[in-house]
N, C-alpha and C. Protein backbone atom coordinates (compact mmCIF):
# COMPACT_ATOMS: atom_id res chain seq x y z
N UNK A 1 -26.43 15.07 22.08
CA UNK A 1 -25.59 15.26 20.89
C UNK A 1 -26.19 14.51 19.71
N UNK A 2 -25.70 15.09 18.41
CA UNK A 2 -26.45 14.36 16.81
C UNK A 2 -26.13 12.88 17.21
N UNK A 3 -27.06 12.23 16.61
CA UNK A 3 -26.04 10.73 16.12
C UNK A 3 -25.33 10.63 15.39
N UNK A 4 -25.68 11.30 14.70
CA UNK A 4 -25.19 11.61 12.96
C UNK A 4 -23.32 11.36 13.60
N UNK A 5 -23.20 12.80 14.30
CA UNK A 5 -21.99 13.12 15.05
C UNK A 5 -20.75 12.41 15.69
N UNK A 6 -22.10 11.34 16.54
CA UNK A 6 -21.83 10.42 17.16
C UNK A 6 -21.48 9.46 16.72
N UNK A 7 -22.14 8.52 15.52
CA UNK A 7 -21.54 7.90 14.74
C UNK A 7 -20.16 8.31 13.82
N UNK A 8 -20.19 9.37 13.94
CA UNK A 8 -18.77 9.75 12.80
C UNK A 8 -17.61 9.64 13.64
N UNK A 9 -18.07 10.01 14.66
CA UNK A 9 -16.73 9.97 15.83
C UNK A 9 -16.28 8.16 15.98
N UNK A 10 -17.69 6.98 15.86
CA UNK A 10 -17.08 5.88 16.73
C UNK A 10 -16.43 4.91 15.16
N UNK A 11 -17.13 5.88 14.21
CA UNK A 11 -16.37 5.51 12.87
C UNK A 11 -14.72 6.26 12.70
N UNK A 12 -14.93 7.43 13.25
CA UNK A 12 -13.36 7.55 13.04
C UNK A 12 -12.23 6.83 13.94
N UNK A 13 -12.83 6.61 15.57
CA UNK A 13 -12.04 5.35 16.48
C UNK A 13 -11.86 4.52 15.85
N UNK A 14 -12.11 3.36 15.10
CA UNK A 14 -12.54 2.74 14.41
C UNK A 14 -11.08 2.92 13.51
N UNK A 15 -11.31 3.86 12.60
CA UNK A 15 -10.63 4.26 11.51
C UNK A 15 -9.18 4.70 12.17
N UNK A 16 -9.02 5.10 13.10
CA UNK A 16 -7.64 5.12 13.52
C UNK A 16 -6.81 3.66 14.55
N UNK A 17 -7.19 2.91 15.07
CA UNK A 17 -7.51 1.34 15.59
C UNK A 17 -7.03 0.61 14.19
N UNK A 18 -8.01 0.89 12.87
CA UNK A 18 -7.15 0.10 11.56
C UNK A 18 -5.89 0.57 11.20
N UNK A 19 -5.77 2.19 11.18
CA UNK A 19 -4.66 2.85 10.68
C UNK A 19 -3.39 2.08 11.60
N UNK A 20 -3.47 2.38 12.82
CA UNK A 20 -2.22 1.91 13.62
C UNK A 20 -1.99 0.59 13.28
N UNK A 21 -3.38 -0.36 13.32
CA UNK A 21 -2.83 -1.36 12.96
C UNK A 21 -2.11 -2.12 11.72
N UNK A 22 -2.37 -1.23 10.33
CA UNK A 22 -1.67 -1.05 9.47
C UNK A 22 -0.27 -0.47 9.61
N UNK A 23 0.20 0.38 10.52
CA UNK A 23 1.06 1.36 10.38
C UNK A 23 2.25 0.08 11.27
N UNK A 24 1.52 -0.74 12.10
CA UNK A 24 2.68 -2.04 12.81
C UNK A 24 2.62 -2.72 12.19
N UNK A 25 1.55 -3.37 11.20
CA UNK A 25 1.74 -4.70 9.87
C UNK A 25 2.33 -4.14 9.02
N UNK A 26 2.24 -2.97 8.71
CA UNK A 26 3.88 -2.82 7.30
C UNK A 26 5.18 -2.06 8.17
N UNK A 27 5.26 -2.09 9.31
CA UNK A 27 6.34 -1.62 9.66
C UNK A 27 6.97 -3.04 10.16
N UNK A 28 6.52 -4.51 10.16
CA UNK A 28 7.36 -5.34 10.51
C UNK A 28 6.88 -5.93 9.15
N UNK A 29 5.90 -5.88 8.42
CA UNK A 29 6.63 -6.59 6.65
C UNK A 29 8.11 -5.92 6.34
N UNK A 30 7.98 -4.45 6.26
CA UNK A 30 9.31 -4.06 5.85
C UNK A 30 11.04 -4.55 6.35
N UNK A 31 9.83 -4.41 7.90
CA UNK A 31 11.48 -4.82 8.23
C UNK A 31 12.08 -6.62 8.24
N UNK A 32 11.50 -7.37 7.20
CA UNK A 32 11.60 -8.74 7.27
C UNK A 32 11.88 -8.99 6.08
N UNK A 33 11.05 -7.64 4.72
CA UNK A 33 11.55 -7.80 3.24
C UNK A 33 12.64 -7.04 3.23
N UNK A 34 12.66 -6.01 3.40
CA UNK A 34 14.35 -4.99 3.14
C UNK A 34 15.37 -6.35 3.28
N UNK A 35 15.43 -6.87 4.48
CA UNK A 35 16.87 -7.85 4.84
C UNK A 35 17.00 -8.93 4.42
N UNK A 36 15.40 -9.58 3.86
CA UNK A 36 15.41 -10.51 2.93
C UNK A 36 15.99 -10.27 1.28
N UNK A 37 15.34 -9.64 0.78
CA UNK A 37 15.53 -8.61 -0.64
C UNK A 37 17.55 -8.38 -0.94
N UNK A 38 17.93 -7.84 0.59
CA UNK A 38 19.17 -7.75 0.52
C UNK A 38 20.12 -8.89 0.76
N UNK A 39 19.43 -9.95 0.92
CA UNK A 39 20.17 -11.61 1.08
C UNK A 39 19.86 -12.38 -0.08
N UNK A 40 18.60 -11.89 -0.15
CA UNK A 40 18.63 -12.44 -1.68
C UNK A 40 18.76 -11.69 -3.12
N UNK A 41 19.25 -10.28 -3.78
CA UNK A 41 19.15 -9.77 -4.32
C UNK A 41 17.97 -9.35 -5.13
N UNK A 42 16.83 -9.45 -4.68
CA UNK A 42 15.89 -9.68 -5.05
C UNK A 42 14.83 -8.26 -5.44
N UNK A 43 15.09 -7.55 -6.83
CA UNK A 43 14.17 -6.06 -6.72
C UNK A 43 13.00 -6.40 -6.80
N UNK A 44 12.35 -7.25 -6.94
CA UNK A 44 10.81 -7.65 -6.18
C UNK A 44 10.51 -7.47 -5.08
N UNK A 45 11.55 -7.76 -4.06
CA UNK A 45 11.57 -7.50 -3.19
C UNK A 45 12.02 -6.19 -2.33
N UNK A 46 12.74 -5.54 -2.95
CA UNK A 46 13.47 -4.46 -2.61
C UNK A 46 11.57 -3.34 -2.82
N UNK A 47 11.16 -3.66 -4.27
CA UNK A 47 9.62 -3.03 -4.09
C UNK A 47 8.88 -3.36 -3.39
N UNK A 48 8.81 -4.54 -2.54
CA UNK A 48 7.63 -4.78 -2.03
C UNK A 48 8.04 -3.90 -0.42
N UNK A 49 9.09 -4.24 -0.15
CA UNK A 49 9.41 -3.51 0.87
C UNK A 49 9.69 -2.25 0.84
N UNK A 50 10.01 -1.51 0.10
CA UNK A 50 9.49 0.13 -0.43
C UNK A 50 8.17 0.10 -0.16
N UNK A 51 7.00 -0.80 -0.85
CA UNK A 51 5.94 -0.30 -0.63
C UNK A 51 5.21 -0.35 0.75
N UNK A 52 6.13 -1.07 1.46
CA UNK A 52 5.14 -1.37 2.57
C UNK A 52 5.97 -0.13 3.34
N UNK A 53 7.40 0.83 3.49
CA UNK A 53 7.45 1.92 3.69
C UNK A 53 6.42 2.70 3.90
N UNK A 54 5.85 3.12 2.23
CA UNK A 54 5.22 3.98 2.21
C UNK A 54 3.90 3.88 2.75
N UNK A 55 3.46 2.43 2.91
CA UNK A 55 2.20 1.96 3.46
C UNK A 55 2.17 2.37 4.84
N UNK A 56 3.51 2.57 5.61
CA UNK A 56 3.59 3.13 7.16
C UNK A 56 3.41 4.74 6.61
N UNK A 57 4.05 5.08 5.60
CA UNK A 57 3.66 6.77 5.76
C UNK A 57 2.33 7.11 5.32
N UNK A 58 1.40 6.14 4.45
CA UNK A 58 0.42 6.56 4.21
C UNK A 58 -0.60 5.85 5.47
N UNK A 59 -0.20 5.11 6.26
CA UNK A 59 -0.99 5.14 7.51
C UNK A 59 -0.89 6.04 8.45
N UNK A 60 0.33 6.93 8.49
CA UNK A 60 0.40 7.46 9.51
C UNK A 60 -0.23 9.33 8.69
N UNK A 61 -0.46 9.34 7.38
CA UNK A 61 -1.37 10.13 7.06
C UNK A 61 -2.86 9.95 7.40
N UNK A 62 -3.28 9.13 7.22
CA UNK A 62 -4.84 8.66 7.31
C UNK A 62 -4.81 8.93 9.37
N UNK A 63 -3.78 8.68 9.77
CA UNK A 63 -3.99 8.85 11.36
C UNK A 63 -4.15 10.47 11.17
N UNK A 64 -3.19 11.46 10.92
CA UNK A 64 -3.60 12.58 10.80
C UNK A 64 -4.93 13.32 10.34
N UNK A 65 -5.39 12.88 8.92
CA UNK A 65 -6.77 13.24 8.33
C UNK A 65 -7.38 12.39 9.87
N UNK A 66 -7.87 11.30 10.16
CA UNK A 66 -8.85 11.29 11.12
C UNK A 66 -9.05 12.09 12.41
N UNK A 67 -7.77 12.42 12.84
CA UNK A 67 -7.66 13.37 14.22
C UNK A 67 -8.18 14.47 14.08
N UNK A 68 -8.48 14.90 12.35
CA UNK A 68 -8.69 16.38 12.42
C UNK A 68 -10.09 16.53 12.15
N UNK A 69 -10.64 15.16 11.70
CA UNK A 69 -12.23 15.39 11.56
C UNK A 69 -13.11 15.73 12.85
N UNK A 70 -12.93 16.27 13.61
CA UNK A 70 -14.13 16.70 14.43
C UNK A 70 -13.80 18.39 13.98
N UNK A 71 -13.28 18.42 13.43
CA UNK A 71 -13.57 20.28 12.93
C UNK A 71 -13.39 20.16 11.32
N UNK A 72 -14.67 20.88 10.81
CA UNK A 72 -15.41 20.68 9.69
C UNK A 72 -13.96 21.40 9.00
N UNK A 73 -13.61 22.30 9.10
CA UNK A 73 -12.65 23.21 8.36
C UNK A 73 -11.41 22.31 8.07
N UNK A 74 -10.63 22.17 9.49
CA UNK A 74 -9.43 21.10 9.21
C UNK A 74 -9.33 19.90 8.26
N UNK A 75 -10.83 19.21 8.58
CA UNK A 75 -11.18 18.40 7.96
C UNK A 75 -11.05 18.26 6.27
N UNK A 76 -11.98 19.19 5.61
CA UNK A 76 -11.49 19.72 4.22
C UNK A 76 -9.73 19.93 3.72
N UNK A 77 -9.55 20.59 4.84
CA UNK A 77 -7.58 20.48 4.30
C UNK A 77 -7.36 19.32 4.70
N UNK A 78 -7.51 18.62 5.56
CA UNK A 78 -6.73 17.49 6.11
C UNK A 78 -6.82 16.74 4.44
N UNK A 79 -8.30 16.40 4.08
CA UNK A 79 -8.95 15.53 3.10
C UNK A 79 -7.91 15.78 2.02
N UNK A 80 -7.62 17.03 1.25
CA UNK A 80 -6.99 17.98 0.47
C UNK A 80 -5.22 17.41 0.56
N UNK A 81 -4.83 17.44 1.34
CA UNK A 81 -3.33 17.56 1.85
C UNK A 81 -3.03 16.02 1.62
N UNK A 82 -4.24 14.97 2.09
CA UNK A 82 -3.63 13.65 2.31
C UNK A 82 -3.98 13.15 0.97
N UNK A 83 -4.89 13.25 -0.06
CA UNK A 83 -5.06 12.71 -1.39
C UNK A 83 -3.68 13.01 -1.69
N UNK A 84 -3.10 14.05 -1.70
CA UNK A 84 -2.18 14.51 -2.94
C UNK A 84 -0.68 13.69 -2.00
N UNK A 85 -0.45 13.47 -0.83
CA UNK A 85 0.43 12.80 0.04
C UNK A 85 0.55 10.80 -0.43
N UNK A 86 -0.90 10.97 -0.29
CA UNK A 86 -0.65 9.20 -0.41
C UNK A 86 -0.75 9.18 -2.41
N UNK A 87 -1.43 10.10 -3.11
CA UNK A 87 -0.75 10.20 -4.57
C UNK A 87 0.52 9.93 -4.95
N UNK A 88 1.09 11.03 -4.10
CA UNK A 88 2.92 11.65 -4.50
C UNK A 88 3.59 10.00 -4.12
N UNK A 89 3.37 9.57 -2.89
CA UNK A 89 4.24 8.47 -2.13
C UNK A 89 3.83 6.73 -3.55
N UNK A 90 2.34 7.07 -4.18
CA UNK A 90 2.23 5.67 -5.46
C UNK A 90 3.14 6.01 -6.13
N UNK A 91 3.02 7.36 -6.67
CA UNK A 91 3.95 7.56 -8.18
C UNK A 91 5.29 7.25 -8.07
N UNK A 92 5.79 8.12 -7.05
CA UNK A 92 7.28 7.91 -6.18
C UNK A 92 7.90 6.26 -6.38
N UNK A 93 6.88 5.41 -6.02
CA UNK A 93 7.24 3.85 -5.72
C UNK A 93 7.18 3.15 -6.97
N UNK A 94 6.09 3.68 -8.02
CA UNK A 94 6.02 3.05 -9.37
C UNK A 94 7.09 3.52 -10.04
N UNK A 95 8.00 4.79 -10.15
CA UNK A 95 8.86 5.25 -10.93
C UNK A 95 10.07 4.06 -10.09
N UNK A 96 10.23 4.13 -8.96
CA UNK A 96 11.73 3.73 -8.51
C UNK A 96 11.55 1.88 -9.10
N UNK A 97 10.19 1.34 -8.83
CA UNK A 97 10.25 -0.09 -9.24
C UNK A 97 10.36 -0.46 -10.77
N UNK A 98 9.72 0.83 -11.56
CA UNK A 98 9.85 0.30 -13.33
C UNK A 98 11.43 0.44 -13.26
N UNK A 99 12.26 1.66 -13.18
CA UNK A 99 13.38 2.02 -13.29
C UNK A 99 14.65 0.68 -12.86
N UNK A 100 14.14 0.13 -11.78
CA UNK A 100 14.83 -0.44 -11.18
C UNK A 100 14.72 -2.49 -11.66
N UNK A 101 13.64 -2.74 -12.06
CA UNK A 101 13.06 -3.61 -12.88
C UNK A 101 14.19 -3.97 -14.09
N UNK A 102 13.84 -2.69 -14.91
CA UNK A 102 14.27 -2.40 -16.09
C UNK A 102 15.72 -2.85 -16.02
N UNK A 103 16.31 -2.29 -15.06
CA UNK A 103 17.62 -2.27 -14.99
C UNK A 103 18.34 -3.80 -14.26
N UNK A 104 17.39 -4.20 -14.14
CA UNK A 104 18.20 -5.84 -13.73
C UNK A 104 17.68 -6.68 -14.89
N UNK A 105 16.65 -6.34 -15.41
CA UNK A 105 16.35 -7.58 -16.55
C UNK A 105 17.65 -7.37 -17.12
N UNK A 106 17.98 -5.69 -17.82
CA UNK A 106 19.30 -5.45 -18.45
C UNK A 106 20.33 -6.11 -18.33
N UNK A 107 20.67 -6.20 -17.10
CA UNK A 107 21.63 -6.90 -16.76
C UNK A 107 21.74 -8.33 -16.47
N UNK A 108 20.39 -8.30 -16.59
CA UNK A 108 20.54 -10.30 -16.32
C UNK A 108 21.05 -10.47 -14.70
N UNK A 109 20.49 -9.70 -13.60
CA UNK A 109 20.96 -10.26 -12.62
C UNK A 109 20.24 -11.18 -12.35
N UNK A 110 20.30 -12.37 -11.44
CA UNK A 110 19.94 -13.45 -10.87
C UNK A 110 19.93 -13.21 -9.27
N UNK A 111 17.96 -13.30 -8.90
CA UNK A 111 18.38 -13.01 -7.52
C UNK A 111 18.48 -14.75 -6.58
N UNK A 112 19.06 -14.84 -5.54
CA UNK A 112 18.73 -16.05 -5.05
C UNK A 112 17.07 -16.12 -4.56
N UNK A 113 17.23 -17.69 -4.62
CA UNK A 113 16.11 -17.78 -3.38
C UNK A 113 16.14 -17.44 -2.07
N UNK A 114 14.55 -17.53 -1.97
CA UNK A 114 14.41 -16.74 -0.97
C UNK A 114 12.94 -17.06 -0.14
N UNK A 115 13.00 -17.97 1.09
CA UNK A 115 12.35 -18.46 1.85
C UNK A 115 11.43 -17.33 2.54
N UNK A 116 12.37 -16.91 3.10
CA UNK A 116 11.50 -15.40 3.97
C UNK A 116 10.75 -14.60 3.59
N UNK A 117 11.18 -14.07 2.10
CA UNK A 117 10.44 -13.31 0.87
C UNK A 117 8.96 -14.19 0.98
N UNK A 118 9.04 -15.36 0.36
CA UNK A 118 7.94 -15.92 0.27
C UNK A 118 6.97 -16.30 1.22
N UNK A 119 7.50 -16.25 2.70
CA UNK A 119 6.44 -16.48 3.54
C UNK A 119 6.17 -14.78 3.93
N UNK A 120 6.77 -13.64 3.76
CA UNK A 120 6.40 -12.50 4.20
C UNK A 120 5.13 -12.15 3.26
N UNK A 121 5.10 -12.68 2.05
CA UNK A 121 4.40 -12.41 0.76
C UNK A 121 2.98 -13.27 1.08
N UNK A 122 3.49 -14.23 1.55
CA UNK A 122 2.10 -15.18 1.68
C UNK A 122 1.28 -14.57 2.96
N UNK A 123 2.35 -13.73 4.33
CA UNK A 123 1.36 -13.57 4.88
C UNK A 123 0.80 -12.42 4.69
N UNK A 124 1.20 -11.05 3.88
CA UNK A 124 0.45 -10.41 3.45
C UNK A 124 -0.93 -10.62 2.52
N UNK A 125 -0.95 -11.44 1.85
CA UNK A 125 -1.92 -12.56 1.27
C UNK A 125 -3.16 -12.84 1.96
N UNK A 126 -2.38 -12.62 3.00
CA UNK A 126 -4.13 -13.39 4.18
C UNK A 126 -4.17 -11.74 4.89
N UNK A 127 -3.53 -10.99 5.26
CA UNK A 127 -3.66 -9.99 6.27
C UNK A 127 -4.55 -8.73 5.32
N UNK A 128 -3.44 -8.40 4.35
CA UNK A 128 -3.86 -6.94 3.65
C UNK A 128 -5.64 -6.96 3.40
N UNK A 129 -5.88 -7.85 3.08
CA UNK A 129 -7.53 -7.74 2.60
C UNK A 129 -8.96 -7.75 3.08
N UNK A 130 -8.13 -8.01 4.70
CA UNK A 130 -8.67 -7.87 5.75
C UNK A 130 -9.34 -6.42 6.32
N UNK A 131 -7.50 -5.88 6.68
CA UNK A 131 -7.69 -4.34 6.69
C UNK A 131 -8.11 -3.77 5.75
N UNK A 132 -8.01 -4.01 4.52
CA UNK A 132 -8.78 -3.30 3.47
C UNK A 132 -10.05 -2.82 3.26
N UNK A 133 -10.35 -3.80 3.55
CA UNK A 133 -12.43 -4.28 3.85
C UNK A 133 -13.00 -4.00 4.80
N UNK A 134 -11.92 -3.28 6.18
CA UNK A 134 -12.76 -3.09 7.17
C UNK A 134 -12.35 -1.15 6.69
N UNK A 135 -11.27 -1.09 6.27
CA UNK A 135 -11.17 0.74 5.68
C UNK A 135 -11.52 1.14 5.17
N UNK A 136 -12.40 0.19 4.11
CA UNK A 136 -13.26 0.88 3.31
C UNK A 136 -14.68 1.55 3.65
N UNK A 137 -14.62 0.69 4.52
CA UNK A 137 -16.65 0.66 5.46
C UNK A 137 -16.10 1.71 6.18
N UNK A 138 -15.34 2.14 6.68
CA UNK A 138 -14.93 3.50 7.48
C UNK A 138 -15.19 4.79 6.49
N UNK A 139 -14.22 4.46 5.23
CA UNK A 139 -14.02 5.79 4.04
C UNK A 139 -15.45 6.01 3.99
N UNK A 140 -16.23 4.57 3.36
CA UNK A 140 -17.39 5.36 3.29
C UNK A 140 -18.54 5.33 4.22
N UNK A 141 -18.52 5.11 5.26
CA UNK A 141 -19.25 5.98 6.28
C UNK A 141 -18.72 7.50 6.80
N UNK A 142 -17.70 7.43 6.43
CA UNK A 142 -17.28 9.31 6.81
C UNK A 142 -17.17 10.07 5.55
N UNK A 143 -18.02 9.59 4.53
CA UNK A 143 -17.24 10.03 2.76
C UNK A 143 -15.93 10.22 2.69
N UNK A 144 -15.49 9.97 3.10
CA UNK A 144 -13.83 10.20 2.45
C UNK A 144 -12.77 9.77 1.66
N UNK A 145 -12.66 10.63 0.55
CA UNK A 145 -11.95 10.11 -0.88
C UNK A 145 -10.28 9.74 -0.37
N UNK A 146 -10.23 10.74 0.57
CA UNK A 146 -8.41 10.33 0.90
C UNK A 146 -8.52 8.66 1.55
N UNK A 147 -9.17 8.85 2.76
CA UNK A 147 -9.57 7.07 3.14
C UNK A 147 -9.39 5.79 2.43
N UNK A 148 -10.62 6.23 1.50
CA UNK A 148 -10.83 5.40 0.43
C UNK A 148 -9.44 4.81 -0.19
N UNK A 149 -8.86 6.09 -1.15
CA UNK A 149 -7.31 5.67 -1.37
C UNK A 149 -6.18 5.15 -1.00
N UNK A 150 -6.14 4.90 0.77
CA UNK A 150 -5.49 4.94 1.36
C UNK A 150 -6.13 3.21 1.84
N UNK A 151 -7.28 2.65 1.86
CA UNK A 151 -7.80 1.54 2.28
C UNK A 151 -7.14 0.55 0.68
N UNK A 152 -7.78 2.05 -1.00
CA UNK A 152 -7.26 1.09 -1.79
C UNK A 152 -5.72 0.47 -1.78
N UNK A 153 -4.96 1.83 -1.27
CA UNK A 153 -3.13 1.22 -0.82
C UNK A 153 -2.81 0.08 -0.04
N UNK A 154 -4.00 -0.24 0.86
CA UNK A 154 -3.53 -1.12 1.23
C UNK A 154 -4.05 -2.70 1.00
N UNK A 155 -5.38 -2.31 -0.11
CA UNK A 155 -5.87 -3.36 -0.95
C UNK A 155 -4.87 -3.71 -1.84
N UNK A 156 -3.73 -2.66 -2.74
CA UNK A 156 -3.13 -2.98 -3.50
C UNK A 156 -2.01 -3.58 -3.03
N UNK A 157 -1.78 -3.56 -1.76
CA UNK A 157 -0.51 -4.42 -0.86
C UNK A 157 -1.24 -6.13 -1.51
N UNK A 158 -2.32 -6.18 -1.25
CA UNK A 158 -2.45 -7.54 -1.39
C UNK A 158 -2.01 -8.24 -2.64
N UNK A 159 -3.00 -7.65 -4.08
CA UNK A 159 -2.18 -7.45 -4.86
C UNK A 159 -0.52 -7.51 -5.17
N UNK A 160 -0.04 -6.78 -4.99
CA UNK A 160 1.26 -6.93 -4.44
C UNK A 160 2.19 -8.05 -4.63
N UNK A 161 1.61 -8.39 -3.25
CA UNK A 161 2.02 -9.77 -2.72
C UNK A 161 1.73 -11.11 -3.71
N UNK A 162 0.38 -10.78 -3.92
CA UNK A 162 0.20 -11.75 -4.91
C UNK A 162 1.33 -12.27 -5.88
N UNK A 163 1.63 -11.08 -6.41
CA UNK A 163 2.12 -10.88 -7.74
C UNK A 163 3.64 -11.24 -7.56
N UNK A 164 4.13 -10.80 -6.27
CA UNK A 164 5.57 -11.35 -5.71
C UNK A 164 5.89 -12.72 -5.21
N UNK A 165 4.60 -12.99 -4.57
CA UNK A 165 4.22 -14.52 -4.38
C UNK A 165 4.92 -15.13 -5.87
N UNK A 166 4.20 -15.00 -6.79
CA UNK A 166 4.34 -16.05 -7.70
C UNK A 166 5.44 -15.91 -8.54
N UNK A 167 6.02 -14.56 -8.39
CA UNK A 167 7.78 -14.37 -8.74
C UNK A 167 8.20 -15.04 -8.23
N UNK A 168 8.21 -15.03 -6.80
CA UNK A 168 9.37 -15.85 -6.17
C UNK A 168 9.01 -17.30 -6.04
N UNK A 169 8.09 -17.85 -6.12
CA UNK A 169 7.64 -19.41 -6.46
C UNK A 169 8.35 -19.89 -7.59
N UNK A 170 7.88 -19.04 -8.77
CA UNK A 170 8.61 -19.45 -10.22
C UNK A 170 9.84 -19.61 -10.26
N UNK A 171 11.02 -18.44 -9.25
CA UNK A 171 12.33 -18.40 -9.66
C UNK A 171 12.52 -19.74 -8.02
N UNK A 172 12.20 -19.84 -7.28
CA UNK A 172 12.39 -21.39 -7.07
C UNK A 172 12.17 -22.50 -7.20
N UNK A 173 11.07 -22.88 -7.73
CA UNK A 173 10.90 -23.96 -8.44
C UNK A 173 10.93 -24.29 -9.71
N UNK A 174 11.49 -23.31 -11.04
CA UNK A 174 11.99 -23.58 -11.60
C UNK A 174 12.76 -22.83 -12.13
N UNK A 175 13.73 -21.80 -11.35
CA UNK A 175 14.16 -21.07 -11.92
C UNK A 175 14.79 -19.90 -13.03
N UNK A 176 13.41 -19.48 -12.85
CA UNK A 176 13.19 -18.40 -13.95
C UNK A 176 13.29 -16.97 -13.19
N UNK A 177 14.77 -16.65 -13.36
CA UNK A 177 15.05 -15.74 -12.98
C UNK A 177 14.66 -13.86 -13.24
N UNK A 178 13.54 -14.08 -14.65
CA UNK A 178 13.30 -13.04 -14.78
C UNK A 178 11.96 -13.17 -14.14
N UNK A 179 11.55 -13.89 -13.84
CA UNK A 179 9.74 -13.47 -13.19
C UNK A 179 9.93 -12.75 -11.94
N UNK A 180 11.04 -12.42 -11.36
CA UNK A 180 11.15 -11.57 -9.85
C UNK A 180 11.07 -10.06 -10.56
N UNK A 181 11.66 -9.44 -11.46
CA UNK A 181 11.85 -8.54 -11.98
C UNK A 181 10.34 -8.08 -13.22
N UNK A 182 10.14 -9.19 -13.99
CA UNK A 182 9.19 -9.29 -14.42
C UNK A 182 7.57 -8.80 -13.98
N UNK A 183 8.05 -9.80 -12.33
CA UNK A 183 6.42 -9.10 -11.53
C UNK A 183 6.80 -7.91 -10.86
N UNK A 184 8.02 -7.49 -10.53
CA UNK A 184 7.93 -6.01 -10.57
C UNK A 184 7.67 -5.10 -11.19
N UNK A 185 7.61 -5.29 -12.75
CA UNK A 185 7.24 -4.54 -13.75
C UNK A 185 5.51 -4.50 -13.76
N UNK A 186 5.21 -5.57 -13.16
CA UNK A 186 3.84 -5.85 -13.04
C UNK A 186 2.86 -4.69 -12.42
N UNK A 187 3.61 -4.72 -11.26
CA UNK A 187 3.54 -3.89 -10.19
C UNK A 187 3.21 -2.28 -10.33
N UNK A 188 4.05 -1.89 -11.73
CA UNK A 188 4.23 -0.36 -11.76
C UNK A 188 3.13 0.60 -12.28
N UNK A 189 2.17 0.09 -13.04
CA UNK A 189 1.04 0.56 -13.63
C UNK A 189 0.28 0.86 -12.61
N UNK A 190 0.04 -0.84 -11.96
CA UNK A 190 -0.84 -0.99 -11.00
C UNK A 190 -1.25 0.27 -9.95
N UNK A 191 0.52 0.82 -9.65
CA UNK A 191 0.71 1.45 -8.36
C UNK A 191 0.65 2.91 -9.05
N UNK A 192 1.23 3.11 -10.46
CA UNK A 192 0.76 4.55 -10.55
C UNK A 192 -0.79 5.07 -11.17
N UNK A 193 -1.19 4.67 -11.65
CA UNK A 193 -2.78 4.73 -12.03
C UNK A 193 -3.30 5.17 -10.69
N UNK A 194 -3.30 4.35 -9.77
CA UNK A 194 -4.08 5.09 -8.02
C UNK A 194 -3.66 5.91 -7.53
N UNK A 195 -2.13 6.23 -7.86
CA UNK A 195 -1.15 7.27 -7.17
C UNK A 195 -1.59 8.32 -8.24
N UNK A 196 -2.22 8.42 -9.27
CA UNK A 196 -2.02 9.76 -10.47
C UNK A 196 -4.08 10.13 -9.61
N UNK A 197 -4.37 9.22 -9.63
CA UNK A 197 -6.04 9.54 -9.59
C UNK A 197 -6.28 10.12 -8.52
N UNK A 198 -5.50 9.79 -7.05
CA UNK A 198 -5.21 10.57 -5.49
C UNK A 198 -4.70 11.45 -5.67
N UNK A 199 -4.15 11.99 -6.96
CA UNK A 199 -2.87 13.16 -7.15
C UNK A 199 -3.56 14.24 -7.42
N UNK A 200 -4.20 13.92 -8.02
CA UNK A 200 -5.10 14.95 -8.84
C UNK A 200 -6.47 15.13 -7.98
N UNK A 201 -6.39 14.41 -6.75
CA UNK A 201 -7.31 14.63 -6.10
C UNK A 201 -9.08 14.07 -6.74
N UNK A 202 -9.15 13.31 -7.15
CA UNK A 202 -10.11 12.89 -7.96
C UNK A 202 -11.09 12.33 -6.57
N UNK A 203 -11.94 12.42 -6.64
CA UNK A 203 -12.79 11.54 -5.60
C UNK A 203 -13.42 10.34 -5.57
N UNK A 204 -13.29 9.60 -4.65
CA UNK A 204 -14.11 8.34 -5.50
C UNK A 204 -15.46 8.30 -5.50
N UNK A 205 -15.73 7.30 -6.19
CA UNK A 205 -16.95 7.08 -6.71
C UNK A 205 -17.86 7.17 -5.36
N UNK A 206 -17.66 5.74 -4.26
CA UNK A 206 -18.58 5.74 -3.42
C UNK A 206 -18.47 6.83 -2.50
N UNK A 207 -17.65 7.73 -2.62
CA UNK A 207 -17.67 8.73 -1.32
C UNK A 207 -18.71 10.31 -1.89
N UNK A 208 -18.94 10.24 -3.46
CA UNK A 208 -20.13 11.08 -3.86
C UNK A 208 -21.27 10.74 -3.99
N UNK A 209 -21.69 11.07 -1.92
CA UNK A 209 -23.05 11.31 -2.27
C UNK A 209 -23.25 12.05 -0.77
């Protein structure tokens, strides 16, 4: 058999081994920010745990696109179907976090602190950039623009976190209750700019050649 072949196959094992393991690291971030977020009122949190949602649905896309690469045809739709999937699921998350942002600065809510928030945030901090860096060396050893997008989703988790990290630091140590809401606003560009460029199916850079 090719190597060529052969290598694409132990790159796509590979590439589904990260996916799952993404698809169990944001399926227990979520379920640790949702109940945090909701103890502490916190829409920083309420986004970060939305995003790590969608981070399980856009892993469990990237599991699909890889299953279908050993047939050249599927492959092309798979590629096709999952840009515009993990697109739809950025924009989706940037509209509900500006909207929702917006609407507590308005109101001046005050979320509490929040211990759990901040260590879920810190350990995304060390984890996301990990998987990131090893999904990318996958995207581009198999060219793939959906990959790629889907490694950057979960580069932008780190990000993320970052950015929630230091919300929720600020509003406990010195309580400044708009930096939770504030770095959600942060958040929303960030997340639709990658979600509009996957939408439109754009390809990336390193996967043309």
């Amino acid at each position: 058999m090719n190597e060529l072949i052969l290598e694409r196959r132990a790159q796509a094992r590979r590439g589904l081994l990260l996916s799952w393991a993404t698809l169990g690291y944001n399926s227990l971030e979520a379920g640790l920010a949702l109940p945090a977020a909701a103890m502490a009122g916190s829409v920083a949190l309420v986004g970060f745990g939305a995003d790590s949602i969608i981070e399980v649905a856009a892993a469990a896309v990237a599991l699909w696109r890889l299953h279908a690469d050993a047939d050249p045809a599927r492959r092309a739709y798979a590629e096709r179907v999952s840009l515009r999937l993990i697109g739809a699921s950025f924009l989706l998350l940037a509209a509900y976090v500006t909207l929702e942002s917006l609407r507590v600065l308005w109101l001046r809510h005050t979320p509490d602190y929040s211990l759990l928030g901040i260590v879920v945030a810190a350990g995304s901090v060390l984890v996301m950039p990990l998987l990131a860096r090893a999904k990318r060396k996958v995207a581009l050893a198999m060219s793939s623009s959906a990959l790629h997008y889907e490694a950057n989703q979960t580069m932008l988790c780190t990000f993320l976190s970052a950015i929630l990290l230091g919300g929720l630091l600020l509003h406990a140590l010195f309580g400044w209750w708009w930096a939770d809401p504030l770095a959600a606003l942060v958040m929303a560009p960030i997340i639709a700019r990658e979600g509009w460029d996957a939408f439109r199916g754009r390809p990336c850079a390193c996967c043309l050649h």
